[in-house]
Protein backbone atom coordinates (compact mmCIF):
# COMPACT_ATOMS: atom_id res chain seq x y z
CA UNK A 1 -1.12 8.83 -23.05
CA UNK A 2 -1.73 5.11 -23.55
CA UNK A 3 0.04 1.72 -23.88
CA UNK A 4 0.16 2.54 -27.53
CA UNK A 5 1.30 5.75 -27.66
CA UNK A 6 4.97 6.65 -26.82
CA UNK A 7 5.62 9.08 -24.46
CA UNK A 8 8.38 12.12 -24.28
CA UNK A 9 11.51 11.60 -22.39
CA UNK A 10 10.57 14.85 -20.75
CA UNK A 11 7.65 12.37 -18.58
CA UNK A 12 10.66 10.30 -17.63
CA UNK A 13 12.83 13.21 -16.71
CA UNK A 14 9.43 14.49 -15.38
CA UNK A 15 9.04 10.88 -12.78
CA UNK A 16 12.37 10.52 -12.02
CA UNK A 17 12.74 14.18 -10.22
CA UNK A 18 9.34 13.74 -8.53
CA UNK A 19 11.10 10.60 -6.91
CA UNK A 20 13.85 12.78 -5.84
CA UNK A 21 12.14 15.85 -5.03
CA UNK A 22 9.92 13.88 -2.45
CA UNK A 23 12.38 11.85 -1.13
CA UNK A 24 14.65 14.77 -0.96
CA UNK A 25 11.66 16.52 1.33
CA UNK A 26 10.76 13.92 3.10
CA UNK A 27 14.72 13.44 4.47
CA UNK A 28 14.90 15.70 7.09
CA UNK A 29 11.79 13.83 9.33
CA UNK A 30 11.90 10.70 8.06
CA UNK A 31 16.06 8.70 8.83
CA UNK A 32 16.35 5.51 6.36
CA UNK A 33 12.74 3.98 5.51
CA UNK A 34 14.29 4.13 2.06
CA UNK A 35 12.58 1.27 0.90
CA UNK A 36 9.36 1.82 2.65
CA UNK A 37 9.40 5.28 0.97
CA UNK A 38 10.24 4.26 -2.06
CA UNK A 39 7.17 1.44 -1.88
CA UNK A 40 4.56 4.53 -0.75
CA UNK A 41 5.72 6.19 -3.91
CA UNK A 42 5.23 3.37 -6.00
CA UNK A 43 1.42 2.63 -4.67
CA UNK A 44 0.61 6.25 -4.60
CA UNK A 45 1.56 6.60 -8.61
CA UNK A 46 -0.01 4.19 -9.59
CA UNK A 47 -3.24 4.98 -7.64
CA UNK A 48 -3.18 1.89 -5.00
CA UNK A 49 -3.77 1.67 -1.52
CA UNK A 50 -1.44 0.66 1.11
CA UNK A 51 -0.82 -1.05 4.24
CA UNK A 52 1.97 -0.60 6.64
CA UNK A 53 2.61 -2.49 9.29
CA UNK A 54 4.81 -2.44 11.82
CA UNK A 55 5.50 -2.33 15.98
CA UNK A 56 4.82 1.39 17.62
CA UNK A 57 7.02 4.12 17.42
CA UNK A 58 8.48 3.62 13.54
CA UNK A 59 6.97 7.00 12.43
CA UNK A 60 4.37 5.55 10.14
CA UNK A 61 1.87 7.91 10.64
CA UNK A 62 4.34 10.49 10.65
CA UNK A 63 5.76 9.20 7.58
CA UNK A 64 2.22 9.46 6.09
CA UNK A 65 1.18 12.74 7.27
CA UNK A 66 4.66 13.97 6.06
CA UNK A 67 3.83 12.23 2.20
CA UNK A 68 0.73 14.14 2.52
CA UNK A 69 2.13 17.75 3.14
CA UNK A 70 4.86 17.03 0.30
CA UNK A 71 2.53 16.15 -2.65
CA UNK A 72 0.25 19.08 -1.62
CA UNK A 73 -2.66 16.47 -1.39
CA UNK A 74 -5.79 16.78 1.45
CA UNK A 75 -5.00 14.88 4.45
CA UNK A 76 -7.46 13.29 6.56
CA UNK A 77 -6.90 10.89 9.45
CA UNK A 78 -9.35 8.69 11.04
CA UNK A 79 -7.98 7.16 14.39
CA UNK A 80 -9.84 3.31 14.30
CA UNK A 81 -10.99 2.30 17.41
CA UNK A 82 -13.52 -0.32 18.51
CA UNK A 83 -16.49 2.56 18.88
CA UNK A 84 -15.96 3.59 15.47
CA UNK A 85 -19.08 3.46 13.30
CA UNK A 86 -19.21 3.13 9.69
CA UNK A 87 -21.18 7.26 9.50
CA UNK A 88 -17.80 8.35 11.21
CA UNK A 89 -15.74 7.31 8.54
CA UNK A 90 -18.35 8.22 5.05
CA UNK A 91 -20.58 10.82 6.71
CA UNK A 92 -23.82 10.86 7.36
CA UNK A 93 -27.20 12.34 6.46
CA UNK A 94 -29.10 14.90 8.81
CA UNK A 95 -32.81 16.65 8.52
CA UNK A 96 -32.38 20.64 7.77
CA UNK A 97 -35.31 22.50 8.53
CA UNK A 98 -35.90 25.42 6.15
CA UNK A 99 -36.80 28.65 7.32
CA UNK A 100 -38.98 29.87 4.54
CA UNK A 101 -41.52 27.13 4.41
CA UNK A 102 -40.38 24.91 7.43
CA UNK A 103 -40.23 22.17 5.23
CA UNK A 104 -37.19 19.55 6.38
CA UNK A 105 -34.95 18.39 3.97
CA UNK A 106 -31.67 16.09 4.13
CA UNK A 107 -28.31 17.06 3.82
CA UNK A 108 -25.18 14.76 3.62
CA UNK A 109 -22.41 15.86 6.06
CA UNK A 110 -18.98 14.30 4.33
CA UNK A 111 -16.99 12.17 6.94
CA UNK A 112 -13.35 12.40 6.82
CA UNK A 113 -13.05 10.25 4.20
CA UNK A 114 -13.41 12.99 1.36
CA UNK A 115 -9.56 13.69 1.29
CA UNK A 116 -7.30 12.67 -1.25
CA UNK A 117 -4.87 10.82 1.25
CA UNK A 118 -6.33 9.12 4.11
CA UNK A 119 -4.35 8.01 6.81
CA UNK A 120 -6.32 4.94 8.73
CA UNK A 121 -4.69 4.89 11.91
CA UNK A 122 -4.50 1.03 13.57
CA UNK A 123 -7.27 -0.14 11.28
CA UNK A 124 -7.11 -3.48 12.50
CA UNK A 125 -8.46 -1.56 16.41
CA UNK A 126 -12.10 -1.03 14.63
CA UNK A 127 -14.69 -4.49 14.52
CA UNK A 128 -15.42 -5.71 10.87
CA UNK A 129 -18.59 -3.37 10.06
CA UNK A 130 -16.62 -0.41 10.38
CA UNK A 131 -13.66 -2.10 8.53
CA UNK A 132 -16.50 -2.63 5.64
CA UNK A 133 -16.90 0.96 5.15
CA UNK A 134 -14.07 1.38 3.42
CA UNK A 135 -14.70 -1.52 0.80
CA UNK A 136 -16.69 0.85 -1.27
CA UNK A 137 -14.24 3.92 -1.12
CA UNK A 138 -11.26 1.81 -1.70
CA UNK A 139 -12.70 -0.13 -4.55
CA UNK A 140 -14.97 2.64 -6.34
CA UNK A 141 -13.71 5.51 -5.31
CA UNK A 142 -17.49 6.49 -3.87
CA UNK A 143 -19.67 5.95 -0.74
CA UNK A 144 -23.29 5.30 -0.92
CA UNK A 145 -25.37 7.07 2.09
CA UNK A 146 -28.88 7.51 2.06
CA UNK A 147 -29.52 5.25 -0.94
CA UNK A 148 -27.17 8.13 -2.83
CA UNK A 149 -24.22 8.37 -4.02
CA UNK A 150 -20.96 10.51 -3.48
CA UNK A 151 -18.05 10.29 -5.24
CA UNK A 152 -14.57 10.91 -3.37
CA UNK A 153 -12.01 13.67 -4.65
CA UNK A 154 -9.47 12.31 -7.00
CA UNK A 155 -6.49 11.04 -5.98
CA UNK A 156 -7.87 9.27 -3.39
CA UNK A 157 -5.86 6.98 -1.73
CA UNK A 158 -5.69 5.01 1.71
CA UNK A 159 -2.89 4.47 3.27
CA UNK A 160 -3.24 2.21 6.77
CA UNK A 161 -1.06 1.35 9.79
CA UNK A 162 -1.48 -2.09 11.64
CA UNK A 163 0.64 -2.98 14.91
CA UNK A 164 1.39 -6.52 14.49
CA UNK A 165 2.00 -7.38 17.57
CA UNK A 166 -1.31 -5.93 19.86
CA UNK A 167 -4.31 -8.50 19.90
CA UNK A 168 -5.92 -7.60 22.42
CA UNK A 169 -8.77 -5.17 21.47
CA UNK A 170 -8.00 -6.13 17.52
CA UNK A 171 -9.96 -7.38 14.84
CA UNK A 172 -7.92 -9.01 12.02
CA UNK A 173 -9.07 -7.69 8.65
CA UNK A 174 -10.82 -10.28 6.24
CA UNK A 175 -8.79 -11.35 3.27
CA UNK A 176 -11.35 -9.65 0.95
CA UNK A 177 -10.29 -5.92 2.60
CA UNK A 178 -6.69 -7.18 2.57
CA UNK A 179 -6.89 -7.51 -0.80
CA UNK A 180 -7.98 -3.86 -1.79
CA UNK A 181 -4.83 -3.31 -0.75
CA UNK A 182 -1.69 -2.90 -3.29
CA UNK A 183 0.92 -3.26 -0.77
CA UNK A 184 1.69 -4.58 2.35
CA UNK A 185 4.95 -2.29 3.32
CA UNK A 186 6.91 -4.09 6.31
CA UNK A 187 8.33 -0.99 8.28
CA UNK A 188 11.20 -2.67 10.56
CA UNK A 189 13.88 -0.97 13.08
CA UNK A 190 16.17 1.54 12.33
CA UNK A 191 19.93 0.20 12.53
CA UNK A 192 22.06 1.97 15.00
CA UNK A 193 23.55 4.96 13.30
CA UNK A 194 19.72 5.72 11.77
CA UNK A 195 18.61 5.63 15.51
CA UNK A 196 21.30 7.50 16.56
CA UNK A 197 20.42 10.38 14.44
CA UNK A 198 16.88 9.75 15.32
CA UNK A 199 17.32 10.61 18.67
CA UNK A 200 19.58 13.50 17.71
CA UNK A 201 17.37 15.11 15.14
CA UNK A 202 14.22 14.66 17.66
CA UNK A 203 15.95 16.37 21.39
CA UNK A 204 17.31 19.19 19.45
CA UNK A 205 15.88 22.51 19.80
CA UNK A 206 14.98 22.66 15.56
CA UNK A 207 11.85 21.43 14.31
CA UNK A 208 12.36 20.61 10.82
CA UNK A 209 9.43 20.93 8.43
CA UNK A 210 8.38 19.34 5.27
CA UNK A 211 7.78 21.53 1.92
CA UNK A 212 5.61 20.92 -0.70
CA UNK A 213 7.56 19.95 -3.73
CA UNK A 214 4.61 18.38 -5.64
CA UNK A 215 1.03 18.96 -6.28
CA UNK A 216 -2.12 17.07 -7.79
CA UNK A 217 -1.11 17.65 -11.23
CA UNK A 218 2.57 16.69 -11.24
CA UNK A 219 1.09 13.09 -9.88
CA UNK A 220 -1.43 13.40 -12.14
CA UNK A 221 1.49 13.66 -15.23
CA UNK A 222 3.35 11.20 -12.93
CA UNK A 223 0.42 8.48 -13.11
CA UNK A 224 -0.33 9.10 -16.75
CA UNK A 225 3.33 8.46 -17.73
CA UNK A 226 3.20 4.69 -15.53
CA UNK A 227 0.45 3.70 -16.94
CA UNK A 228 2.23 4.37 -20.63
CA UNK A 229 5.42 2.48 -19.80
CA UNK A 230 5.34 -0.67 -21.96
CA UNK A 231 5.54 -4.15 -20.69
CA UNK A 232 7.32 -7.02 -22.95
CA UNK A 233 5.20 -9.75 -23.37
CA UNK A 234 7.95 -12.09 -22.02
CA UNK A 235 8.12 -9.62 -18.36
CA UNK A 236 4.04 -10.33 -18.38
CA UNK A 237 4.20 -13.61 -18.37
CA UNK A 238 6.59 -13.31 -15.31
CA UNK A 239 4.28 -11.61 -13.25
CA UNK A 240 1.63 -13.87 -14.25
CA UNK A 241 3.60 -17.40 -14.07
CA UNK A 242 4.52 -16.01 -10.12
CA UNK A 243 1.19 -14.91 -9.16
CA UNK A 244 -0.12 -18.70 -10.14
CA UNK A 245 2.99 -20.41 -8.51
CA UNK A 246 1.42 -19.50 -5.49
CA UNK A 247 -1.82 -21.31 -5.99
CA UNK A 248 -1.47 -25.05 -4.55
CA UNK A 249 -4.25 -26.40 -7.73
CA UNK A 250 -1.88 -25.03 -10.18
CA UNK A 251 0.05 -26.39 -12.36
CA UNK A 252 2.49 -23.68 -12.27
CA UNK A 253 3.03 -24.30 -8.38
CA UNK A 254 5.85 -26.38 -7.20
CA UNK A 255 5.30 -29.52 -5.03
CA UNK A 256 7.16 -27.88 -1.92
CA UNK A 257 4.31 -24.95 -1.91
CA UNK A 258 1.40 -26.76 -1.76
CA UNK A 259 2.03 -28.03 2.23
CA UNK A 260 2.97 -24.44 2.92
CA UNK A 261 -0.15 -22.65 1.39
CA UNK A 262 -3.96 -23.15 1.73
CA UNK A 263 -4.57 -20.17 -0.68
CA UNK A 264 -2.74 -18.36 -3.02
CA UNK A 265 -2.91 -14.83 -4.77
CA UNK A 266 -5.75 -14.14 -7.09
CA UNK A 267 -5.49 -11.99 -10.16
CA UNK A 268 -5.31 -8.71 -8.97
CA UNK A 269 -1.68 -9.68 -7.32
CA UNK A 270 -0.86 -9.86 -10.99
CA UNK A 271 -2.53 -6.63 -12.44
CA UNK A 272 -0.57 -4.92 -9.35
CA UNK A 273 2.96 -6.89 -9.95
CA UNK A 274 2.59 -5.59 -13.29
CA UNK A 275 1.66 -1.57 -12.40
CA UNK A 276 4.28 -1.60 -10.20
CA UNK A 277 6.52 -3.18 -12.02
CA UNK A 278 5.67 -0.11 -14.60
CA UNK A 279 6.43 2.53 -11.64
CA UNK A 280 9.17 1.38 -10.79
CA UNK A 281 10.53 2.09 -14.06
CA UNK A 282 9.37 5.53 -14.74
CA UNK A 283 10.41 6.50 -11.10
CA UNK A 284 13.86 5.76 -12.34
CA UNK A 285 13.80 7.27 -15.25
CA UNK A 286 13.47 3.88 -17.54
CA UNK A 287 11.46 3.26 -20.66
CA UNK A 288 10.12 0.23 -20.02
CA UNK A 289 9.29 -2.40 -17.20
CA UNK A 290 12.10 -5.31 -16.72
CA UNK A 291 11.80 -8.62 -15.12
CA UNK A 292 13.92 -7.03 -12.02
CA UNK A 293 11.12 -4.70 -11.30
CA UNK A 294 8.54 -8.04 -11.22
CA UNK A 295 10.64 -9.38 -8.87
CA UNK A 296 11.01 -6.09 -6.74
CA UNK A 297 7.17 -5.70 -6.32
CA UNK A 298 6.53 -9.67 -5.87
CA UNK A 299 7.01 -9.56 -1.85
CA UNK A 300 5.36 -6.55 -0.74
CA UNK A 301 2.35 -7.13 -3.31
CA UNK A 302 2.28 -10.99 -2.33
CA UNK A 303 2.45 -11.15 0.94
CA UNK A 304 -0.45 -10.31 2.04
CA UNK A 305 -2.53 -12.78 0.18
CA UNK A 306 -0.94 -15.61 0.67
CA UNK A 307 -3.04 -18.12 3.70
CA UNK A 308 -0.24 -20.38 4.89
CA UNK A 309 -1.56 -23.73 6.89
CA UNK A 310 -0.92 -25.34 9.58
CA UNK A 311 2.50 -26.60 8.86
CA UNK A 312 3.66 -23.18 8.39
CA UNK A 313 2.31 -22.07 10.54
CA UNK A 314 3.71 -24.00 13.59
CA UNK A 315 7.27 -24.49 11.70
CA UNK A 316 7.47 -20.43 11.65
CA UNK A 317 7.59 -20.39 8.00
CA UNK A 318 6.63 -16.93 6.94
CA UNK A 319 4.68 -15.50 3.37
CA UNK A 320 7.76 -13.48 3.07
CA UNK A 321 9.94 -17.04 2.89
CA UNK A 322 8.07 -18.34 0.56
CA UNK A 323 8.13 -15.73 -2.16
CA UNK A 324 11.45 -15.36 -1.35
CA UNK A 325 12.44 -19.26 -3.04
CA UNK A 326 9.85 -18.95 -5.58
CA UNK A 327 11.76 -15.88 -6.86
CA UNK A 328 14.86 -18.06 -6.18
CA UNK A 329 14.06 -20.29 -8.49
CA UNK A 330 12.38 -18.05 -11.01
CA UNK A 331 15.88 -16.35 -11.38
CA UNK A 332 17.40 -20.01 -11.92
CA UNK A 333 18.39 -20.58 -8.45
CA UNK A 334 16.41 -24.15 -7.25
CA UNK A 335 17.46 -24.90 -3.30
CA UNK A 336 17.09 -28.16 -2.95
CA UNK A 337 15.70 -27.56 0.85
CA UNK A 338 12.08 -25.86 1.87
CA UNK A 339 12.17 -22.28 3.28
CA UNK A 340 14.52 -22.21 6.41
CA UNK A 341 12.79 -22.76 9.07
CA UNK A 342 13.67 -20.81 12.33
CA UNK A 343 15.91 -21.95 15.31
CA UNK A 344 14.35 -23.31 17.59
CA UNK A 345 16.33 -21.73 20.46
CA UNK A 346 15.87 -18.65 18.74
CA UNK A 347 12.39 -18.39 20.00
């Protein structure tokens, strides 16, 4: 299938269950997390990597390994820590000494990074040249070793945890790797009936289980059906006009932004806006992409690439404020006040 090719309504039918069937699987060990769910499912459709962060003990990497088992996909997990070295992650090369003519010869040894879903445990724990190893893989889909090179099962996807909160022993990740990434999922508490069944669900005596309702080629079908949804030339535009809003040099960006942000998103943010904005649709079952879906994608896709300065900094002004008044205003809504900035006794 392709942009210009309509689809069946049997591939919507087709996305829309897979939505349910995973989420439906996934309820018995994961409480709430709708919308962080819902966002995995999004970047995993549409072939993206993501990054959730979040404090300890929110069940993100059991949320992950549980995604994993329910699509059927290979799992891998690499635990980052400051030791790490780049051969841990892509493999390495070792001499093999045949027996017949006692000639030695190299073999690759794969590194856990040849799965289809890889879950990258506190990434932000391992120092930059380990964090570089995964530039290639996320980006090409391939590691070089050895001056050759391997390429990675398809899917293959990443999906990291980072504790914001630990810096001690952390390395913050450059924007370049933050921007391989498609998402940046916020994971937050549970409320109180959530963490009330939380705690029930995890002192009883049952161990629930998670069962495979999906495999490689239903999210194959799945992916080949978002990237077929059409996108009005009008909903385009939308992604685009928001994505250069954020830039302080544009002329798109409003005079409010531009002592808020030292750097805004670059074009990918738009290419994503726009795929997600297409799987959102087809996970609910919708023919085409809608300005709703834009702005549904805009914060989790943004927020990440946005470098605030100083002033924002210090004034507690968050990315997640400011995309929130420039979709304000995109949906007609001008405040005439910046972002609101925190109480003061509230710190």
């Amino acid at each position: 299938m392709t942009d210009s090719q309509p689809f069946a309504p049997t591939a919507l039918r087709q996305a829309a269950d897979f939505r349910d069937r995973v989420r439906e699987a996934l309820a018995p060990i994961i409480v709430g997390q709708r919308h962080v769910i819902d966002e995995l499912l999004v970047a995993v459709v549409c072939g993206g990597h993501c990054l959730l962060e979040g404090v300890p003990g929110l069940a993100k990497t059991l949320l992950v390994r549980s995604l994993a088992r329910a699509l059927a996909v290979d799992f891998g997990r690499i635990q980052f820590t400051p030791d790490l070295m780049p051969a841990d992650i892509t493999g390495t090369e070792v001499l093999d000494e045949d027996p017949a003519d006692g000639r030695r010869r190299p073999r690759f040894i794969p590194g856990p990074i040849f799965r289809n879903l890889i879950l990258a445990d506190e990434i932000n724990r391992a120092p930059p040249k380990t964090q570089s190893a995964l530039l290639e893989a996320m980006q090409e889909s391939r590691v070089t070793a050895g001056g050759a090179t391997h390429e990675l099962p398809r899917p293959f996807l990443v999906l990291a945890t980072r504790n914001p909160i630990d810096q001690e022993g952390t390395y913050p990740l450059p924007e370049g790797q933050l921007d391989r990434f498609m998402f940046l999922v916020a994971v937050d508490y549970p409320d109180g009936d959530e963490e009330l069944e939380i705690v029930r669900r995890t002192t009883s005596p049952d161990v629930p289980t998670v069962t495979a309702v999906a495999d490689r080629g239903t999210l194959a079908a799945v992916s080949a059906t978002v990237r077929a949804i059409p996108v009005a030339d009008h909903v385009m535009r939308k992604a685009v006009g928001l994505v250069r809003a954020t830039r302080p040099g544009c002329a798109e960006s409003p005079a409010w932004l531009r002592s808020l942000v030292r750097y805004g998103a670059g074009p990918r943010a738009a290419q994503f806006i726009v795929l997600a904005a297409k799987a959102s649709a087809a996970l609910d079952g919708r023919p085409c992409a809608e300005v709703r879906d834009v702005h549904g994608a805009a914060t989790a896709v943004l927020r990440h690439r946005l470098v605030t300065t100083f002033e924002a900094e210090s004034e507690g002004i968050r990315p997640d404020a400011i995309v929130a008044r420039l979709l304000g205003e995109d949906a007609g809504w001008r405040s005439p006040s910046p972002p609101r900035r925190p109480d003061p006794g509230s710190r």
